[in-house]
PDB file of N, CA and C in Angstrom:
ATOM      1  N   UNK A   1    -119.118  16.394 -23.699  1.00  0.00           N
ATOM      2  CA  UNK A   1    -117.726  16.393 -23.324  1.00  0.00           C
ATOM      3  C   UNK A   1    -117.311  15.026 -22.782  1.00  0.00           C
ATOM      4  N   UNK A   2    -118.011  14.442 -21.752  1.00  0.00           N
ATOM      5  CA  UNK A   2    -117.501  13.220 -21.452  1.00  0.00           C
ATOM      6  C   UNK A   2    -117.599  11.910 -22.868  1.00  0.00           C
ATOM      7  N   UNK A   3    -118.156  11.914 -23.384  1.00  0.00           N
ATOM      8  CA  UNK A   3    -118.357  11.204 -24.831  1.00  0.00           C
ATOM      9  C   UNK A   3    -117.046  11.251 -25.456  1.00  0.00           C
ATOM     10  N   UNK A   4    -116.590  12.613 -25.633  1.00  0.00           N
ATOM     11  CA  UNK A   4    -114.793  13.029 -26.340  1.00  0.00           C
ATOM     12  C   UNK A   4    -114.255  12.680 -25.254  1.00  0.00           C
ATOM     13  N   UNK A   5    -114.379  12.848 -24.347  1.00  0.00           N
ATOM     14  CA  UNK A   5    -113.091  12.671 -23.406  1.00  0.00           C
ATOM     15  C   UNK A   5    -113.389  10.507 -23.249  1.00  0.00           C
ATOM     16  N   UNK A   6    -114.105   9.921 -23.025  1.00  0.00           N
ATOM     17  CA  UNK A   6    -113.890   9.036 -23.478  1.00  0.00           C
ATOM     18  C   UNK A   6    -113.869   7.980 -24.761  1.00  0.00           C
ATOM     19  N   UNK A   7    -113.864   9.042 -25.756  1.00  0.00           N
ATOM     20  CA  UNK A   7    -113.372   8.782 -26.827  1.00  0.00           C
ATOM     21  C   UNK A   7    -111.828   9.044 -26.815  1.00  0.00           C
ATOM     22  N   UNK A   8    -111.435   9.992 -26.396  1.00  0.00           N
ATOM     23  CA  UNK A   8    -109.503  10.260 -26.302  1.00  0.00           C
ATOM     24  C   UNK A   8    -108.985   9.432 -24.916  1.00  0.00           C
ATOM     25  N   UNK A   9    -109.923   8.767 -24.320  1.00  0.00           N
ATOM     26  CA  UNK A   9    -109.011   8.205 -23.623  1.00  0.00           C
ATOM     27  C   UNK A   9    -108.520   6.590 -24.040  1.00  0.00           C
ATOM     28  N   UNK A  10    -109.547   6.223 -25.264  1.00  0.00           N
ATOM     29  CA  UNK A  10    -109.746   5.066 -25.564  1.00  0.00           C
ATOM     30  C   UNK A  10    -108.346   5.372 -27.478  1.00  0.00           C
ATOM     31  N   UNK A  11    -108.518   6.612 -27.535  1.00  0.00           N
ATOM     32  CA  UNK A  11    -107.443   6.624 -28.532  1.00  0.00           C
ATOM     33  C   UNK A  11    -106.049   6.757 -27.858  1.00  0.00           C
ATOM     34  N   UNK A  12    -106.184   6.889 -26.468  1.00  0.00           N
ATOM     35  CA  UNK A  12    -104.165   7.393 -25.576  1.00  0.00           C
ATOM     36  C   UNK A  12    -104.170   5.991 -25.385  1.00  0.00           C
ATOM     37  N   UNK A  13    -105.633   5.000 -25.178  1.00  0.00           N
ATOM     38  CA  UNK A  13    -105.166   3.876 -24.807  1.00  0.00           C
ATOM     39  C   UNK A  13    -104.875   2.315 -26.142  1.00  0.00           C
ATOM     40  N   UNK A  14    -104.722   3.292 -27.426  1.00  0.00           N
ATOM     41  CA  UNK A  14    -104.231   2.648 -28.441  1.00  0.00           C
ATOM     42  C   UNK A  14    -105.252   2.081 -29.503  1.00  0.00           C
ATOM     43  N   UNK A  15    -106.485   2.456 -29.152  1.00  0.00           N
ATOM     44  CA  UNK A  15    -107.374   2.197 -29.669  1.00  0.00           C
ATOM     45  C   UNK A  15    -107.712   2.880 -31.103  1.00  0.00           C
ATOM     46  N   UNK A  16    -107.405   3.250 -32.094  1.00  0.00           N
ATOM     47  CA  UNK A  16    -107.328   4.439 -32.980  1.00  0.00           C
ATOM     48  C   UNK A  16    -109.116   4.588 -33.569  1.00  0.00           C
ATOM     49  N   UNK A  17    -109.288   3.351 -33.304  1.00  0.00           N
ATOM     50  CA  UNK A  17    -111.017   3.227 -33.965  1.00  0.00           C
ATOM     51  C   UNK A  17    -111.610   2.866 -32.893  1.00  0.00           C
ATOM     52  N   UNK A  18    -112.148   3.747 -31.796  1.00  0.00           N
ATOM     53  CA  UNK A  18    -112.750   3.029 -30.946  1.00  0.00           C
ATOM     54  C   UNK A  18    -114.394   3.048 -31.278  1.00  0.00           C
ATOM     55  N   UNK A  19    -114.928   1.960 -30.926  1.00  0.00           N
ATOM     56  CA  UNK A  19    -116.497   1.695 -30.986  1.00  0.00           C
ATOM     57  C   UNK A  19    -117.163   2.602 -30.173  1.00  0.00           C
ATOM     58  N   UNK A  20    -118.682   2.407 -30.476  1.00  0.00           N
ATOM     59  CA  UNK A  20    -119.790   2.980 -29.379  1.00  0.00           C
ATOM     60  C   UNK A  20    -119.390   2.098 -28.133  1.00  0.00           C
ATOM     61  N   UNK A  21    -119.721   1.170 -28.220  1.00  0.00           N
ATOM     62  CA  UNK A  21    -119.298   0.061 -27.109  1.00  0.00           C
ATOM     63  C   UNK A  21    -117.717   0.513 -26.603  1.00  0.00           C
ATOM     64  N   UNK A  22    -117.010   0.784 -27.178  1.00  0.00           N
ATOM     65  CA  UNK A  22    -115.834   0.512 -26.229  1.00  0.00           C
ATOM     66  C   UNK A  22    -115.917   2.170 -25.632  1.00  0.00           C
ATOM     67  N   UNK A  23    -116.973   3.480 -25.909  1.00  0.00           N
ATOM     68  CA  UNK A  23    -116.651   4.185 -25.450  1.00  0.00           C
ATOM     69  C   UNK A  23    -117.560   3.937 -23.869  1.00  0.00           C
ATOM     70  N   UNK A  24    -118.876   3.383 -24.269  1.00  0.00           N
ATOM     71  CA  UNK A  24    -119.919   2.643 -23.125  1.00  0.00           C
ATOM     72  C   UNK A  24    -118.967   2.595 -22.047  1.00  0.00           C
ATOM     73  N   UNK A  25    -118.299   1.613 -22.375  1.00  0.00           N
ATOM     74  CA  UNK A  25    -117.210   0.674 -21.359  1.00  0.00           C
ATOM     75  C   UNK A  25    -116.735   1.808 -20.370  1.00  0.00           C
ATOM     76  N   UNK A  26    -115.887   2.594 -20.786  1.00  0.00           N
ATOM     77  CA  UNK A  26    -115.080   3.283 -20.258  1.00  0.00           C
ATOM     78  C   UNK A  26    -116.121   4.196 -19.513  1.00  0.00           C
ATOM     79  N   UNK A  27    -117.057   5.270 -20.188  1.00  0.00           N
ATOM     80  CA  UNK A  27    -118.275   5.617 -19.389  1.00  0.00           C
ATOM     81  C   UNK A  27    -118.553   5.040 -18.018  1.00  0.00           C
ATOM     82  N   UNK A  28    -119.020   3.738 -18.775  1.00  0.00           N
ATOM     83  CA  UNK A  28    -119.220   2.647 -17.427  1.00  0.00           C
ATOM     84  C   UNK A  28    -118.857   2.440 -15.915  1.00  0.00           C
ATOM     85  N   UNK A  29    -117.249   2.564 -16.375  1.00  0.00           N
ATOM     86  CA  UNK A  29    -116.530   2.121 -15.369  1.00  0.00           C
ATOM     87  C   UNK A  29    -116.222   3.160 -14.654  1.00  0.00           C
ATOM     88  N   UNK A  30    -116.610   4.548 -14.913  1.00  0.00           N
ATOM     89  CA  UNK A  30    -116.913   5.292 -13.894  1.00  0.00           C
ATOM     90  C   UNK A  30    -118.087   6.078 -13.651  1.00  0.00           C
ATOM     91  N   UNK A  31    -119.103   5.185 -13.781  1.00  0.00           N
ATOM     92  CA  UNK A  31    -120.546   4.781 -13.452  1.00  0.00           C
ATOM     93  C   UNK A  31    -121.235   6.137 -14.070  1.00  0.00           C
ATOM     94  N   UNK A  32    -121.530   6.467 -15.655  1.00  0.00           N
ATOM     95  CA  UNK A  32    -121.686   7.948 -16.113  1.00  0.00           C
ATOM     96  C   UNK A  32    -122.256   6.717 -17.208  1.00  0.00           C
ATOM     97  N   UNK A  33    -124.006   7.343 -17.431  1.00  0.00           N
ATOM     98  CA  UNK A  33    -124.605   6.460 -18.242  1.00  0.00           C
ATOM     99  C   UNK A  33    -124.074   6.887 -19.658  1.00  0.00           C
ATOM    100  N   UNK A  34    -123.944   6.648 -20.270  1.00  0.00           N
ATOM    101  CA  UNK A  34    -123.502   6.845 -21.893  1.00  0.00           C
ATOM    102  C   UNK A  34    -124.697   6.716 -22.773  1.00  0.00           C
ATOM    103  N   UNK A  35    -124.733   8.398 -23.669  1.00  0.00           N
ATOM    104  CA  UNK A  35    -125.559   8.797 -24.381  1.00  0.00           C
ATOM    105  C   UNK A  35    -125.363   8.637 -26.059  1.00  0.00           C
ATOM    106  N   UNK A  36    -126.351   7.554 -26.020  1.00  0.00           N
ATOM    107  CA  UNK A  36    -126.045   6.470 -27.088  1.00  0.00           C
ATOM    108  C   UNK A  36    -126.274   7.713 -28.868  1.00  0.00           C
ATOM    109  N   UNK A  37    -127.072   8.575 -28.496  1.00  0.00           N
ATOM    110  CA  UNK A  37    -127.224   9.537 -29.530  1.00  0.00           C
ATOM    111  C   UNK A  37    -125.936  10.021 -29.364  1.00  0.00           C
ATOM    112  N   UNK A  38    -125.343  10.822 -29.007  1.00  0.00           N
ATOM    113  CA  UNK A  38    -124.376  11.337 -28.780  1.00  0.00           C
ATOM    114  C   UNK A  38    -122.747  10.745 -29.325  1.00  0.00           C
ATOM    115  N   UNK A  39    -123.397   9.650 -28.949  1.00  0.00           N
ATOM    116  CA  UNK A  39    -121.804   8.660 -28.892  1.00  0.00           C
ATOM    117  C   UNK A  39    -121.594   8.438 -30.357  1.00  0.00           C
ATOM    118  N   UNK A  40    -123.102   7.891 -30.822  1.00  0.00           N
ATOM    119  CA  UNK A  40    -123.191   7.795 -32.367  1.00  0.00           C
ATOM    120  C   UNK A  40    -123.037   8.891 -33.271  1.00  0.00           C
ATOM    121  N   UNK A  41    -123.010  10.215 -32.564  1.00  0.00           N
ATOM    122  CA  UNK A  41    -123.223  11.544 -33.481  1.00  0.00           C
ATOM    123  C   UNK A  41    -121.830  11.747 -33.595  1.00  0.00           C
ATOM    124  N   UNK A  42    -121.168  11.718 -32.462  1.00  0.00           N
ATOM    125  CA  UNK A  42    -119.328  12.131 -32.316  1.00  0.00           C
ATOM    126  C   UNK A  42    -118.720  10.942 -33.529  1.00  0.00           C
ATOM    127  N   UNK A  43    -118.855   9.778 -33.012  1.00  0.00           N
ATOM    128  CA  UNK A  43    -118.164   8.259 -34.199  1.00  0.00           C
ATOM    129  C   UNK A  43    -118.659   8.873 -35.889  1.00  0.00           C
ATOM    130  N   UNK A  44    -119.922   9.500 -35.653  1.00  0.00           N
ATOM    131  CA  UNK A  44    -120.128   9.632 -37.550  1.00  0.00           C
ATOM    132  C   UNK A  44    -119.141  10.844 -38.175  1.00  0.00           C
ATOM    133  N   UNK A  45    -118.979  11.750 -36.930  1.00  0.00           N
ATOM    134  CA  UNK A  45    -118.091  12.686 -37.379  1.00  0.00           C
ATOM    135  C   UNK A  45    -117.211  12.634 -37.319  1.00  0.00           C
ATOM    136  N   UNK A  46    -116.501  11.675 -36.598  1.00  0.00           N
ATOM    137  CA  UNK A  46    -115.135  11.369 -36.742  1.00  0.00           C
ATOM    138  C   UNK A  46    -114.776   9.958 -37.595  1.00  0.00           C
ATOM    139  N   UNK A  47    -115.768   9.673 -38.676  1.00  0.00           N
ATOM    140  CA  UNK A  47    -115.395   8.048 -39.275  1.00  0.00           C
ATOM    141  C   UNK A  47    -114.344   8.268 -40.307  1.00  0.00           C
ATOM    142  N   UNK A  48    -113.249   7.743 -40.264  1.00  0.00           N
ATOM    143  CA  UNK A  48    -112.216   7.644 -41.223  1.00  0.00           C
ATOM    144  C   UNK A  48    -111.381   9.321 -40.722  1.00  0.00           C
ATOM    145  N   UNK A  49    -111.402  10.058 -39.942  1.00  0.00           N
ATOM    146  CA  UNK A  49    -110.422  10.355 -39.758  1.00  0.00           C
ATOM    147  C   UNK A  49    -109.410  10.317 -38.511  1.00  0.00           C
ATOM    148  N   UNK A  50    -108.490  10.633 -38.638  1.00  0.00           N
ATOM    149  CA  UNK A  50    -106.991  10.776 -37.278  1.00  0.00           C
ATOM    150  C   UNK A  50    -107.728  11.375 -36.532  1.00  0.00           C
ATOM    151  N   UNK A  51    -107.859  11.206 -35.462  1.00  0.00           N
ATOM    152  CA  UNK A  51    -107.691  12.024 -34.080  1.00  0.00           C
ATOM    153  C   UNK A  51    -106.616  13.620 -34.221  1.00  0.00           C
ATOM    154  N   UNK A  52    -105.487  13.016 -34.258  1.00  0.00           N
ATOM    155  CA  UNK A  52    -104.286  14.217 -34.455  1.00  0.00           C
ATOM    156  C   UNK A  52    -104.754  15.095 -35.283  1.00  0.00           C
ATOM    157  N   UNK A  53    -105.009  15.144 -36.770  1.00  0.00           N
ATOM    158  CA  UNK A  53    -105.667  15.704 -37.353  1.00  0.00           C
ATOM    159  C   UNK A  53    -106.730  16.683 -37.473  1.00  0.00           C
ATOM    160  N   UNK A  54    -107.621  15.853 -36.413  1.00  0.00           N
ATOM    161  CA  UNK A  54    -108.867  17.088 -36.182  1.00  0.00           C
ATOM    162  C   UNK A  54    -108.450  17.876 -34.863  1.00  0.00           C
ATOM    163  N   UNK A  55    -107.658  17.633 -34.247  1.00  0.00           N
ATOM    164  CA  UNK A  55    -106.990  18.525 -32.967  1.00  0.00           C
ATOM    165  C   UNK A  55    -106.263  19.363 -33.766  1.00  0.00           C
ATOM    166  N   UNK A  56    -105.280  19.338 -34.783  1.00  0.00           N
ATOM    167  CA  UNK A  56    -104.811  20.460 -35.883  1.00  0.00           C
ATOM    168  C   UNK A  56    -105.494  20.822 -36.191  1.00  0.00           C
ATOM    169  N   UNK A  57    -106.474  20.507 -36.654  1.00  0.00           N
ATOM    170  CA  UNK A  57    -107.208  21.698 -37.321  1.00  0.00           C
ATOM    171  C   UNK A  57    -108.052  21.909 -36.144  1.00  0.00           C
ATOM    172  N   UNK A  58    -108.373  21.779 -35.529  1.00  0.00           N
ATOM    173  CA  UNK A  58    -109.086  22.935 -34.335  1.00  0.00           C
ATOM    174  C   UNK A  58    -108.190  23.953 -33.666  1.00  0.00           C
ATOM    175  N   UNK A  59    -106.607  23.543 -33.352  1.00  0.00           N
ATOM    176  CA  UNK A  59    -105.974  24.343 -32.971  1.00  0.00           C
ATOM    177  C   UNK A  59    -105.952  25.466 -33.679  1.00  0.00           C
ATOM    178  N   UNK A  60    -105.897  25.423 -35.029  1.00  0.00           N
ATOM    179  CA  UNK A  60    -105.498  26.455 -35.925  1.00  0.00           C
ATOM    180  C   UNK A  60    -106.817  27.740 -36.515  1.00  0.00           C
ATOM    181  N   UNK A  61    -107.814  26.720 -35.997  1.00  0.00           N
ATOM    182  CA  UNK A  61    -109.558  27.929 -36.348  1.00  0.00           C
ATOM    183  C   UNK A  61    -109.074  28.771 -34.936  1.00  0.00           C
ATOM    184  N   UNK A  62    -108.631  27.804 -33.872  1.00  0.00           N
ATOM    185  CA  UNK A  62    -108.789  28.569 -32.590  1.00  0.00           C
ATOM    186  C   UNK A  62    -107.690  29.263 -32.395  1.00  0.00           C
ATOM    187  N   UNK A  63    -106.841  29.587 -33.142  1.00  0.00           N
ATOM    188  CA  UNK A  63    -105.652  30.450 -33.497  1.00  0.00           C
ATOM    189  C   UNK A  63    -106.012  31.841 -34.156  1.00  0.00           C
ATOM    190  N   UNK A  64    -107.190  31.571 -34.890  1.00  0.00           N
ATOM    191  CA  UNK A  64    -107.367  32.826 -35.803  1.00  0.00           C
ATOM    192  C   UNK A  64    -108.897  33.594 -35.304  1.00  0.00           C
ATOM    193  N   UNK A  65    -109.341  32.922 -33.980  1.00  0.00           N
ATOM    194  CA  UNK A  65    -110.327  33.756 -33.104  1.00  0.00           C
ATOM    195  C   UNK A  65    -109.981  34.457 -32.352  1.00  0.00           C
ATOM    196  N   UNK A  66    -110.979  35.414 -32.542  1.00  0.00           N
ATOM    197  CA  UNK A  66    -110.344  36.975 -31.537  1.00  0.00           C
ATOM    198  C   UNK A  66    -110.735  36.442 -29.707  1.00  0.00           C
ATOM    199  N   UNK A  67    -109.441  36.716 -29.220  1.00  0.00           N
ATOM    200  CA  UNK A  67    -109.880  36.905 -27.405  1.00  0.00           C
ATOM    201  C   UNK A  67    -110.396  37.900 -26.937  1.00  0.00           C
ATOM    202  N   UNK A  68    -111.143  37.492 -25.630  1.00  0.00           N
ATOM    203  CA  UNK A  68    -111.544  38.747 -24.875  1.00  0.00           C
ATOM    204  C   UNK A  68    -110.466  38.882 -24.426  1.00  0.00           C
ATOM    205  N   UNK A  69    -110.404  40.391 -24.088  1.00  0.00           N
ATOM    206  CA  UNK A  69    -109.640  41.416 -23.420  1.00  0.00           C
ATOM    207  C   UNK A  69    -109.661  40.694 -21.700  1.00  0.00           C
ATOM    208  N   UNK A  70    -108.191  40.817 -20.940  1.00  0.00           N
ATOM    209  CA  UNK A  70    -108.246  40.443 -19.951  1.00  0.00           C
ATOM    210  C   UNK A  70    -109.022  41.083 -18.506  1.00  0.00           C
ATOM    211  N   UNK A  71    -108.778  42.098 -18.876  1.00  0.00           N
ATOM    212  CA  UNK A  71    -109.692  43.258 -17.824  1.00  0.00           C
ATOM    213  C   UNK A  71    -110.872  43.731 -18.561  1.00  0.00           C
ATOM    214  N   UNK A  72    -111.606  43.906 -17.336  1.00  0.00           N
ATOM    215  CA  UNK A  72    -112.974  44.093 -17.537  1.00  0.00           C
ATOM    216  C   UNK A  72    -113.713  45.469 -17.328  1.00  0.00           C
ATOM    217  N   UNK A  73    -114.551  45.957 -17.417  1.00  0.00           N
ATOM    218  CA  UNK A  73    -115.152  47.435 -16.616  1.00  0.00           C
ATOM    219  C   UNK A  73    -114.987  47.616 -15.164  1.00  0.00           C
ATOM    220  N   UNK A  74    -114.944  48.640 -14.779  1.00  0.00           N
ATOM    221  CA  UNK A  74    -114.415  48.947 -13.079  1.00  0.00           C
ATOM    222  C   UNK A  74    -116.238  49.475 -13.269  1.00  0.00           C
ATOM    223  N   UNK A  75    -116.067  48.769 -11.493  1.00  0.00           N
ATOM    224  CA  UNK A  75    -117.514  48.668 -11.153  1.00  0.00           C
ATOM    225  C   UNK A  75    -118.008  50.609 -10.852  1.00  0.00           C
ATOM    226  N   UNK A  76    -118.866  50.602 -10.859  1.00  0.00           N
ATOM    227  CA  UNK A  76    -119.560  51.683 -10.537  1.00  0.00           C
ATOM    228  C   UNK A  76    -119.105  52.486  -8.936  1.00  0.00           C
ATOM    229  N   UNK A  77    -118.851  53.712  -8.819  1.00  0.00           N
ATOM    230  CA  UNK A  77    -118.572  54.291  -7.247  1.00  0.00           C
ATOM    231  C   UNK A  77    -119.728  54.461  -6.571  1.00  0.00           C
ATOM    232  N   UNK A  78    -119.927  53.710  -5.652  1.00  0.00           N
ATOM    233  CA  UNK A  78    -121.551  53.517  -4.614  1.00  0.00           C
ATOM    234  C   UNK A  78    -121.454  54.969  -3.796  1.00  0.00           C
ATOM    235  N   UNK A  79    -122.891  55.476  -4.044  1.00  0.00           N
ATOM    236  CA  UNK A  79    -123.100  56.572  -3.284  1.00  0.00           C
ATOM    237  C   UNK A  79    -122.728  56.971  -2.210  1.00  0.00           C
ATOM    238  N   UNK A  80    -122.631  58.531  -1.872  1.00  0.00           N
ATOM    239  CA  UNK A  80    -121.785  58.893  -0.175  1.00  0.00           C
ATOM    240  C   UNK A  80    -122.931  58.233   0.735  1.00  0.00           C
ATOM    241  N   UNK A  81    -123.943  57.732   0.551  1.00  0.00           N
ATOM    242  CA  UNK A  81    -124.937  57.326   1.790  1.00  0.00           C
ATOM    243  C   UNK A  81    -124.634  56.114   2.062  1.00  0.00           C
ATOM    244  N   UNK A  82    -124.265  55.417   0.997  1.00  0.00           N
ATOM    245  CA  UNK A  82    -124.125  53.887   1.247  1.00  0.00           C
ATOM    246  C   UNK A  82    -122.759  53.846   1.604  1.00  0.00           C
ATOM    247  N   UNK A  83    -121.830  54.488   1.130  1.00  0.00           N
ATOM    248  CA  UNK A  83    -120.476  54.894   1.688  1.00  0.00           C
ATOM    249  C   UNK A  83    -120.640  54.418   3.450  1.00  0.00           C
ATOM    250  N   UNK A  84    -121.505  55.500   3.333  1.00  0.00           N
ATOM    251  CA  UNK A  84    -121.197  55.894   5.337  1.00  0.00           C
ATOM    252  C   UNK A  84    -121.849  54.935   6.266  1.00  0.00           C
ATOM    253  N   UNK A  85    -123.061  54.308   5.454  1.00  0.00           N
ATOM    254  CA  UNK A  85    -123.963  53.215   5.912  1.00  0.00           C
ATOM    255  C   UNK A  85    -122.156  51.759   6.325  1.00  0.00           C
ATOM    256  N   UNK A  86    -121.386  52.117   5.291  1.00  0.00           N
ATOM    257  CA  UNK A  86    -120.743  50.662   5.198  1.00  0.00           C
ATOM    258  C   UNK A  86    -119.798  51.141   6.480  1.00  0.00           C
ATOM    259  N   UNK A  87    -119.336  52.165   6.257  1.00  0.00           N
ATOM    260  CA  UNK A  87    -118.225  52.463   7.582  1.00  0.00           C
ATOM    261  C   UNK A  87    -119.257  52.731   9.345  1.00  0.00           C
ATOM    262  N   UNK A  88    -120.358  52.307   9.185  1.00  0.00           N
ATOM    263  CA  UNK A  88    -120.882  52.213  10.676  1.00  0.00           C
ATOM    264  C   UNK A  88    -121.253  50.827  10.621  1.00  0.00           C
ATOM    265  N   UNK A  89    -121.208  49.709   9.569  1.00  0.00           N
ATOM    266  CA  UNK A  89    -121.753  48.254   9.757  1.00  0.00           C
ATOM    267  C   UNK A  89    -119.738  47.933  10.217  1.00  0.00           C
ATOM    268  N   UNK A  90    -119.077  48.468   9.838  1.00  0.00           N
ATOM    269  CA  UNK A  90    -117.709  48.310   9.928  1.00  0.00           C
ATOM    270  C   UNK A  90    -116.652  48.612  11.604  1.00  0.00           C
ATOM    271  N   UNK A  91    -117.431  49.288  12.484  1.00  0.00           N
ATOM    272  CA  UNK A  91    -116.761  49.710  13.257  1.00  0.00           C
ATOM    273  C   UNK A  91    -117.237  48.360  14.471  1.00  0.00           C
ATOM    274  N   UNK A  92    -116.186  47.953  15.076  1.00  0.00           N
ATOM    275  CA  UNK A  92    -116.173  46.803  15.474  1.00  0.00           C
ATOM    276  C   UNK A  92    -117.464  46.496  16.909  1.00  0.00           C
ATOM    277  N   UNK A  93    -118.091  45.294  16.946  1.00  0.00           N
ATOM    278  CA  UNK A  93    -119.069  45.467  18.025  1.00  0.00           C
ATOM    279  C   UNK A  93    -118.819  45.339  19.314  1.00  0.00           C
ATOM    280  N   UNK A  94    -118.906  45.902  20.496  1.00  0.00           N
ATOM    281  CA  UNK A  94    -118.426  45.132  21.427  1.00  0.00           C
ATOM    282  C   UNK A  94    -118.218  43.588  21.976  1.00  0.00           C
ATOM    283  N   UNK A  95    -116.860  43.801  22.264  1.00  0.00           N
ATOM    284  CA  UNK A  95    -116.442  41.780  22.507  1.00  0.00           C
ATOM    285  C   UNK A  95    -117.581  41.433  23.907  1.00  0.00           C
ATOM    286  N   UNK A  96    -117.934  40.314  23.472  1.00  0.00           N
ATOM    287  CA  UNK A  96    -118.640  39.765  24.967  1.00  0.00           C
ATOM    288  C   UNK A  96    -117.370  38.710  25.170  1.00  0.00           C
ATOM    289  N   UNK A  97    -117.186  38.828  26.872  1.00  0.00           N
ATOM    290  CA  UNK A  97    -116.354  37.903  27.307  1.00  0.00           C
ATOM    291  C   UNK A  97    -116.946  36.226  27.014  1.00  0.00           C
ATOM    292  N   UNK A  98    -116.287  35.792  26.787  1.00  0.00           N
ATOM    293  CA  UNK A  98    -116.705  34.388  26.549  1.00  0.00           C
ATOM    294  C   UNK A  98    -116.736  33.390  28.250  1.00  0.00           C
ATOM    295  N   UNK A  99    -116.866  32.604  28.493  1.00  0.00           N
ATOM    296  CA  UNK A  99    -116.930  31.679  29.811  1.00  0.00           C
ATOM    297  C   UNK A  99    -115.710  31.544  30.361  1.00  0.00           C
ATOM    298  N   UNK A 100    -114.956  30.591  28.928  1.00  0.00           N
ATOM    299  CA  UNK A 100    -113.480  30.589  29.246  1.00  0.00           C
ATOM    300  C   UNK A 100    -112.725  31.745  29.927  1.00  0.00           C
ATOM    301  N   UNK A 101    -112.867  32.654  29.469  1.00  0.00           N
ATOM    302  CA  UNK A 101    -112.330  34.320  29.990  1.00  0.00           C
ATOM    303  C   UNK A 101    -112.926  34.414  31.212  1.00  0.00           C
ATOM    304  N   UNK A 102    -113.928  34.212  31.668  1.00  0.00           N
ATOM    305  CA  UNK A 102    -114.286  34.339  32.828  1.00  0.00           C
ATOM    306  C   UNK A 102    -113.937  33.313  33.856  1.00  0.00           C
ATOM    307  N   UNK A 103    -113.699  32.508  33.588  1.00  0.00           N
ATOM    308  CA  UNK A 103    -112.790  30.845  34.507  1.00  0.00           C
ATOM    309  C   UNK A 103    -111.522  31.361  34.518  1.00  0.00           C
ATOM    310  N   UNK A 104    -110.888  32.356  33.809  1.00  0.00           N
ATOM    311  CA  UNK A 104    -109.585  32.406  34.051  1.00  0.00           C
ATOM    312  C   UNK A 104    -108.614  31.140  32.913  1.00  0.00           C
ATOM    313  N   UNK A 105    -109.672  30.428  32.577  1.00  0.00           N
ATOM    314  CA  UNK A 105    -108.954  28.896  31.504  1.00  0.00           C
ATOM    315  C   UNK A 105    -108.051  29.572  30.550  1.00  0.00           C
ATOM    316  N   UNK A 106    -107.420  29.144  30.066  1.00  0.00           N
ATOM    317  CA  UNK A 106    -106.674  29.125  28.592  1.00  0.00           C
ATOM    318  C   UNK A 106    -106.068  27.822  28.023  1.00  0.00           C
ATOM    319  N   UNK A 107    -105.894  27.788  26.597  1.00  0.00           N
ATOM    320  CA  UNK A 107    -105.232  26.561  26.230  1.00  0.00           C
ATOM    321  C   UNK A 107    -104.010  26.346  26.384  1.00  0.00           C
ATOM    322  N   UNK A 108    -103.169  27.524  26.935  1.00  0.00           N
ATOM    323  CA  UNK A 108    -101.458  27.291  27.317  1.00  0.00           C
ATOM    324  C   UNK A 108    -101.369  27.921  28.403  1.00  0.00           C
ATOM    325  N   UNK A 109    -102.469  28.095  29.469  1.00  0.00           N
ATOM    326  CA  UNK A 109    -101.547  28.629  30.639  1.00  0.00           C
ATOM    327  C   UNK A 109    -101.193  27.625  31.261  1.00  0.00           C
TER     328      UNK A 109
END
């Protein structure tokens, strides 16, 4: 991902053919070593064509893939033991007075 993404930043920055090297650069300069296999694998697959082009046609495969469903399975109902276990970890512990409370201090009296 960082390889494409500094490959598209080097095509927003007018570059339409950018090099291995000029993607290095940009890598570089925000200190992310650049993976010279990689860099070379993305440039062979993209030699001689548009940028715009292969974003159309990805939009449009990714137009005709099915989504997951937004909701998911409802979790399982936890047993009456663990039920009752949760409503006695739940009932509040007694407050210990703190120091302050005992000095009488507060932050606005």
């Amino acid at each position: 991902m960082r390889t494409i993404a500094a490959y598209m930043l080097a095509v927003l920055g007018g570059n339409t053919n950018p090099s291995a090297a000029d993607i290095r650069k940009i890598l570089d300069s925000v200190g992310i070593d650049a993976d010279d296999a990689r860099t070379e694998q993305l440039l062979s697959k993209l030699k001689g064509k548009n940028i715009q082009d292969v974003i159309a046609a990805g939009k449009t495969k990714l137009a005709v893939m099915p989504a997951p469903s937004a909701g998911g399975a409802a979790p399982a109902a936890a047993p009456k033991e663990e039920k009752a276990a949760a409503k006695e970890e739940k009932k509040p512990a007694k407050k210990e007075e703190s120091e302050e409370e005992d000095m009488g201090l507060g932050l606005f009296d």
